[in-house]
PDB file of N, CA and C in Angstrom:
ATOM      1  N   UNK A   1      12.984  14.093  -6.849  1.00  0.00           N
ATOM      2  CA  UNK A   1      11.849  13.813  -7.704  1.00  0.00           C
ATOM      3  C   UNK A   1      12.172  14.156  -9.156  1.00  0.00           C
ATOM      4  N   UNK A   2      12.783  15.251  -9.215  1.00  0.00           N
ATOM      5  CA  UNK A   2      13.131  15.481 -10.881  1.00  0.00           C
ATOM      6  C   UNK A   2      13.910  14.296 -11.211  1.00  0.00           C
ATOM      7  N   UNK A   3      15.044  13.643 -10.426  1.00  0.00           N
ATOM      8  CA  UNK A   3      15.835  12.640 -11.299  1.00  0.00           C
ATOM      9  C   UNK A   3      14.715  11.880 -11.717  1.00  0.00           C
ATOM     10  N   UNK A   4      13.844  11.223 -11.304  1.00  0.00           N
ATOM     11  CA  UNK A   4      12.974   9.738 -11.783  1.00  0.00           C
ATOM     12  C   UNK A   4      12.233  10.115 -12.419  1.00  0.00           C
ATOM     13  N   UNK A   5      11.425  11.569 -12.458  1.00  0.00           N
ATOM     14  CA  UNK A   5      11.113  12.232 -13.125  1.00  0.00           C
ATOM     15  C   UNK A   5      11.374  12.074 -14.860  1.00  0.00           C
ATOM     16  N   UNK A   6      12.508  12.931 -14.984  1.00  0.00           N
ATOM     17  CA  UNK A   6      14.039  12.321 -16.125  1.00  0.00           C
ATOM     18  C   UNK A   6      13.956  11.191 -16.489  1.00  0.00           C
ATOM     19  N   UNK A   7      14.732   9.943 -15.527  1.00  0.00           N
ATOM     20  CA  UNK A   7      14.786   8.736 -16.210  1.00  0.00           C
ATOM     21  C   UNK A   7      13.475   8.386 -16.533  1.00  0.00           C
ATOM     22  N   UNK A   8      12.307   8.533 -16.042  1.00  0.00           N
ATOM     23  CA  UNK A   8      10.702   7.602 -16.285  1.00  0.00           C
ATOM     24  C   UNK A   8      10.678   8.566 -18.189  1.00  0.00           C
ATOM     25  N   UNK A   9      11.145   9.722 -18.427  1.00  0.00           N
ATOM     26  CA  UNK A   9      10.545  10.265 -19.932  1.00  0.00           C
ATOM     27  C   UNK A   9      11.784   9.838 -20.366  1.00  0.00           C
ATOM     28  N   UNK A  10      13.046   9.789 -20.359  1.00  0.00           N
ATOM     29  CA  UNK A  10      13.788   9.177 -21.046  1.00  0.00           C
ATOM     30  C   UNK A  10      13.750   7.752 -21.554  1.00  0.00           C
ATOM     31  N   UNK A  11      13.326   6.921 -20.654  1.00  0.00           N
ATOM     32  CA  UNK A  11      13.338   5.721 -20.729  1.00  0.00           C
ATOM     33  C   UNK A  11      11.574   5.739 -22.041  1.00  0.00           C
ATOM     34  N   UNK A  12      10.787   6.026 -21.644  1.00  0.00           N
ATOM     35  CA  UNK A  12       9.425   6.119 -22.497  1.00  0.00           C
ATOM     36  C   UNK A  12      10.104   6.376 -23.892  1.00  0.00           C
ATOM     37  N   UNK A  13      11.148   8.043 -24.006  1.00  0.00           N
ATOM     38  CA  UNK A  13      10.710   8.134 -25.244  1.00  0.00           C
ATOM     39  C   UNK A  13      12.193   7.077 -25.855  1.00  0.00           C
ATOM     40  N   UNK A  14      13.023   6.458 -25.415  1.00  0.00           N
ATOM     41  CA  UNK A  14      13.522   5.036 -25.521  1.00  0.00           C
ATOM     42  C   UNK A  14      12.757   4.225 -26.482  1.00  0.00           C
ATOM     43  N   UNK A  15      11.786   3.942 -25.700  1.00  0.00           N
ATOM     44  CA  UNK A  15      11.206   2.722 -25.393  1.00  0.00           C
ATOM     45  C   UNK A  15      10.963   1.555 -25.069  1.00  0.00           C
ATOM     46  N   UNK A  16      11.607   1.348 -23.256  1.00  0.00           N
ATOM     47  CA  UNK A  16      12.232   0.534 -23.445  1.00  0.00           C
ATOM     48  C   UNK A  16      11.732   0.517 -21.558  1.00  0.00           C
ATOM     49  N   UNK A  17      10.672   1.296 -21.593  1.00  0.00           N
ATOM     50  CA  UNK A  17      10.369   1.212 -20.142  1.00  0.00           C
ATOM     51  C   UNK A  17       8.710   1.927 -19.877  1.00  0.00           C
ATOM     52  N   UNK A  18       8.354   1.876 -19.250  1.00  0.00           N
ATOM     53  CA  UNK A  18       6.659   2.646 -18.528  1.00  0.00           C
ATOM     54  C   UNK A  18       7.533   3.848 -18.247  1.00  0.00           C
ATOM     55  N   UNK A  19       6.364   4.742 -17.663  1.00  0.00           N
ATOM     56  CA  UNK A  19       6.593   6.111 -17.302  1.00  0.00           C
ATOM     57  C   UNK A  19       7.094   6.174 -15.726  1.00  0.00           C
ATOM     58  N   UNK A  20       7.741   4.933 -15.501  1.00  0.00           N
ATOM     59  CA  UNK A  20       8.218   5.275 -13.685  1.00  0.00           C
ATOM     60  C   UNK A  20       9.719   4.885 -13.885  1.00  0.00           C
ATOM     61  N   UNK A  21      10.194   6.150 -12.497  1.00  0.00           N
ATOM     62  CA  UNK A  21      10.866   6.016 -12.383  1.00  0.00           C
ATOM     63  C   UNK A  21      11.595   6.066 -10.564  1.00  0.00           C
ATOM     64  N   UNK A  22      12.293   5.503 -10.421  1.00  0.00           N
ATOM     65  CA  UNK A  22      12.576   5.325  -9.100  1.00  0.00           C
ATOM     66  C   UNK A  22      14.295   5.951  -8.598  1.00  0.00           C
ATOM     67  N   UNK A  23      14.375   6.807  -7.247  1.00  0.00           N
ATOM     68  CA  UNK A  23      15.489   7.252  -6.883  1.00  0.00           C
ATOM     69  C   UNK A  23      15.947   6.665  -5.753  1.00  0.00           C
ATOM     70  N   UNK A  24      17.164   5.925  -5.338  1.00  0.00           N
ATOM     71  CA  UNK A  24      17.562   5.682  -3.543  1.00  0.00           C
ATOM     72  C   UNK A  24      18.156   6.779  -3.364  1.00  0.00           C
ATOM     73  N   UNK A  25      18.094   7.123  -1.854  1.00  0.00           N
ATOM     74  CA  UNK A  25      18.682   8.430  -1.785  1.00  0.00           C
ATOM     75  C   UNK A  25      19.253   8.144  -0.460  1.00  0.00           C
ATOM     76  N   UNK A  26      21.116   8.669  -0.173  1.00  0.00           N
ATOM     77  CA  UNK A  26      21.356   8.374   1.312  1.00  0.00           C
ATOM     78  C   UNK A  26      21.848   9.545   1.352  1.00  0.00           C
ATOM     79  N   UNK A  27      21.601  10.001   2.919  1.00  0.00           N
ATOM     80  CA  UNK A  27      22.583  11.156   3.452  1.00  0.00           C
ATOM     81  C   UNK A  27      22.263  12.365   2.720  1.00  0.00           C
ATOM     82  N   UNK A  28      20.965  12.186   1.750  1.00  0.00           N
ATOM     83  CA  UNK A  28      20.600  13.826   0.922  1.00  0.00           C
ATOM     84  C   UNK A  28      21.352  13.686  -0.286  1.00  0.00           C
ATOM     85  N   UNK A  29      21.886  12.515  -0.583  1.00  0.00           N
ATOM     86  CA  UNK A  29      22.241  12.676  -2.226  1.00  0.00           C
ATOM     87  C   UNK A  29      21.341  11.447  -2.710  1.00  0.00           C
ATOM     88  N   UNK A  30      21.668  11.001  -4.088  1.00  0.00           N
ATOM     89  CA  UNK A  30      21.183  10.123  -4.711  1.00  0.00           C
ATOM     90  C   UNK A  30      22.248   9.179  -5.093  1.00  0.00           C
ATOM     91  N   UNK A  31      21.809   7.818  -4.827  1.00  0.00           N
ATOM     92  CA  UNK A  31      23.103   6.788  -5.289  1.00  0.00           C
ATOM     93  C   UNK A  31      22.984   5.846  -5.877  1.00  0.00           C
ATOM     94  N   UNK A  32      21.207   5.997  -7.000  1.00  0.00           N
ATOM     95  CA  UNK A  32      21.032   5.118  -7.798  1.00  0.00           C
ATOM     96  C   UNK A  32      19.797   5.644  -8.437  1.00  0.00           C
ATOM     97  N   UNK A  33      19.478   5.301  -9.684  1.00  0.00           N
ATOM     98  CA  UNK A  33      17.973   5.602 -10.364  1.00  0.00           C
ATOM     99  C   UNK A  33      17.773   4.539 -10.859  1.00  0.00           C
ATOM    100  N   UNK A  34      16.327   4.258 -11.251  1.00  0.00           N
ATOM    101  CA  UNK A  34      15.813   3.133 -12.148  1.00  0.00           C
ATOM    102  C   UNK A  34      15.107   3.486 -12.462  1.00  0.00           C
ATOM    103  N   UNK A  35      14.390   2.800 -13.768  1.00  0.00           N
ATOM    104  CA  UNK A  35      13.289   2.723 -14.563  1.00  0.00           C
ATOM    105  C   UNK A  35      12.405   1.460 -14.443  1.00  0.00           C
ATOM    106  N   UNK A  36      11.200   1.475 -14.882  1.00  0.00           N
ATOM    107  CA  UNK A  36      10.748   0.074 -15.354  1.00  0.00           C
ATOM    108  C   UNK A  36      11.453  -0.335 -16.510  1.00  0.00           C
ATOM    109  N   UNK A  37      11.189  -1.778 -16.430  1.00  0.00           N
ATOM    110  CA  UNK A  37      12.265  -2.496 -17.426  1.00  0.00           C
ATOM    111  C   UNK A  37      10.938  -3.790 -17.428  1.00  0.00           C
ATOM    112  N   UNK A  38       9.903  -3.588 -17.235  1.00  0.00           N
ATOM    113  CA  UNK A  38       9.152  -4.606 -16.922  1.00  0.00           C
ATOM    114  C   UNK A  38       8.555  -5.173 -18.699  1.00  0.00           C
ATOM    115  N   UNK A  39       8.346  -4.351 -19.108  1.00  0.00           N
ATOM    116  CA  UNK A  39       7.975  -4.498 -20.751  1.00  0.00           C
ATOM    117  C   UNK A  39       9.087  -5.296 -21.538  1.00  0.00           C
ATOM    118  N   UNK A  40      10.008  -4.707 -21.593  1.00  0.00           N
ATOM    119  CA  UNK A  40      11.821  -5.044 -22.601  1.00  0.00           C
ATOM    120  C   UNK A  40      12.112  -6.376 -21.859  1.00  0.00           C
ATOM    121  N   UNK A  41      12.241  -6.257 -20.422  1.00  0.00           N
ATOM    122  CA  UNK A  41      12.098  -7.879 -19.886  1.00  0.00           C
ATOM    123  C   UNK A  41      11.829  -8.927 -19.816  1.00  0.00           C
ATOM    124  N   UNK A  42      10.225  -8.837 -20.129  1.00  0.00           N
ATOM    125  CA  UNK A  42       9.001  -9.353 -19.966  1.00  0.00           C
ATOM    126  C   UNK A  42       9.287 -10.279 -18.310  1.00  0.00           C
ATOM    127  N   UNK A  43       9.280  -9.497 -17.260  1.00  0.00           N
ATOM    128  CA  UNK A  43       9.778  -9.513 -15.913  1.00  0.00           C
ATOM    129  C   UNK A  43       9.172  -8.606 -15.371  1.00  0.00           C
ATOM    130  N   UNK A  44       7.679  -9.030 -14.618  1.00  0.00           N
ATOM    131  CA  UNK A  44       7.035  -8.375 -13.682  1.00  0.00           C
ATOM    132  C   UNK A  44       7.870  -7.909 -12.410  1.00  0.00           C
ATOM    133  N   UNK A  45       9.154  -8.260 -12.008  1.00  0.00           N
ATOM    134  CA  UNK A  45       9.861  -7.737 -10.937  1.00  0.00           C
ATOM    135  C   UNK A  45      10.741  -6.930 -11.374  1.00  0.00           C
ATOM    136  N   UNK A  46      10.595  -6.562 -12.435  1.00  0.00           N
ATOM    137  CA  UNK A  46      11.800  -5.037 -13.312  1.00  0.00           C
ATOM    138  C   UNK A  46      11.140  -3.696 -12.942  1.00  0.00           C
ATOM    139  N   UNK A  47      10.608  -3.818 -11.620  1.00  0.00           N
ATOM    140  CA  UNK A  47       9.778  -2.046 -11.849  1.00  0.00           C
ATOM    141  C   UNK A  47      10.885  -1.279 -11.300  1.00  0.00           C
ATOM    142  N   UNK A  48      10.677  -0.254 -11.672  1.00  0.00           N
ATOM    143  CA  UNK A  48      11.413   1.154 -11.203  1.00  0.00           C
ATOM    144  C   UNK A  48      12.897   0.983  -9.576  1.00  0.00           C
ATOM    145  N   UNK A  49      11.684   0.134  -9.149  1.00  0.00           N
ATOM    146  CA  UNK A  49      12.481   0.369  -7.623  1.00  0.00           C
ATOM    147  C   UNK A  49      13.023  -0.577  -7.659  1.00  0.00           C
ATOM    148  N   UNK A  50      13.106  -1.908  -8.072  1.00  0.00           N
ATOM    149  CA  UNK A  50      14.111  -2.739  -8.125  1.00  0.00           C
ATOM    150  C   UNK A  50      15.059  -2.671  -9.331  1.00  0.00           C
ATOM    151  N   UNK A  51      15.093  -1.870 -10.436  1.00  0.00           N
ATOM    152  CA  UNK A  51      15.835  -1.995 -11.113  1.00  0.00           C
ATOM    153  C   UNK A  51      16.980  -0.816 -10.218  1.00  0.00           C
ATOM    154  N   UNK A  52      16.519  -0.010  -9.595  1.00  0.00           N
ATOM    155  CA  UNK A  52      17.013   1.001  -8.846  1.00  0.00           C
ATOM    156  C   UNK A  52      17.685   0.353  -7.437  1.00  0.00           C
ATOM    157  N   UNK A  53      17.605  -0.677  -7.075  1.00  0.00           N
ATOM    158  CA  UNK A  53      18.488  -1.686  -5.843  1.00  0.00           C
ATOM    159  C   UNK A  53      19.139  -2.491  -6.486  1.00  0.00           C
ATOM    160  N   UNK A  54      19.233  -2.597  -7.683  1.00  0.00           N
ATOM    161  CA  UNK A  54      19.973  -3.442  -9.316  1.00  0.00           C
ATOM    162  C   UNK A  54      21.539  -2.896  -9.210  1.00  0.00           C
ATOM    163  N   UNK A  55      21.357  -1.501  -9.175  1.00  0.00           N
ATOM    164  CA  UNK A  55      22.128  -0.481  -9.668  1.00  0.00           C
ATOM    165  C   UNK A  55      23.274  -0.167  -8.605  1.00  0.00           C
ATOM    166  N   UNK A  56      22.642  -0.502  -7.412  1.00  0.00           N
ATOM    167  CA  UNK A  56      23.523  -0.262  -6.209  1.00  0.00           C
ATOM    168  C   UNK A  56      24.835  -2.049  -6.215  1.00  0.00           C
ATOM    169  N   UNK A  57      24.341  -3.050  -6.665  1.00  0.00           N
ATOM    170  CA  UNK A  57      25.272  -3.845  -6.582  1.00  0.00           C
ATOM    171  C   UNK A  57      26.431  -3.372  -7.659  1.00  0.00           C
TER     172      UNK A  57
END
């Protein structure tokens, strides 16, 4: 929770995203984060959790 936490205020004070942020997590680690990107996009499918399954390709 702290990572998305992180990226969601990093990305804000950016500006370049909303206040969410999204983590995948396997096996008890983390192997990707995202932000919204839905604003900078203008791409209602840029939220947090898909920019965060983005990251894994």
């Amino acid at each position: 929770m702290e990572a998305t936490l992180r990226e969601a205020c990093v990305r804000v004070a950016a500006g370049d995203g909303g206040p969410f942020g999204a983590a995948i997590v396997k096996d008890g680690k983390i192997v990707a984060v995202g932000h919204n990107m839905v604003l900078i996009n203008i791409d209602p499918t840029c939220d947090a959790e898909m920019t965060a399954i983005a990251m894994l390709r």
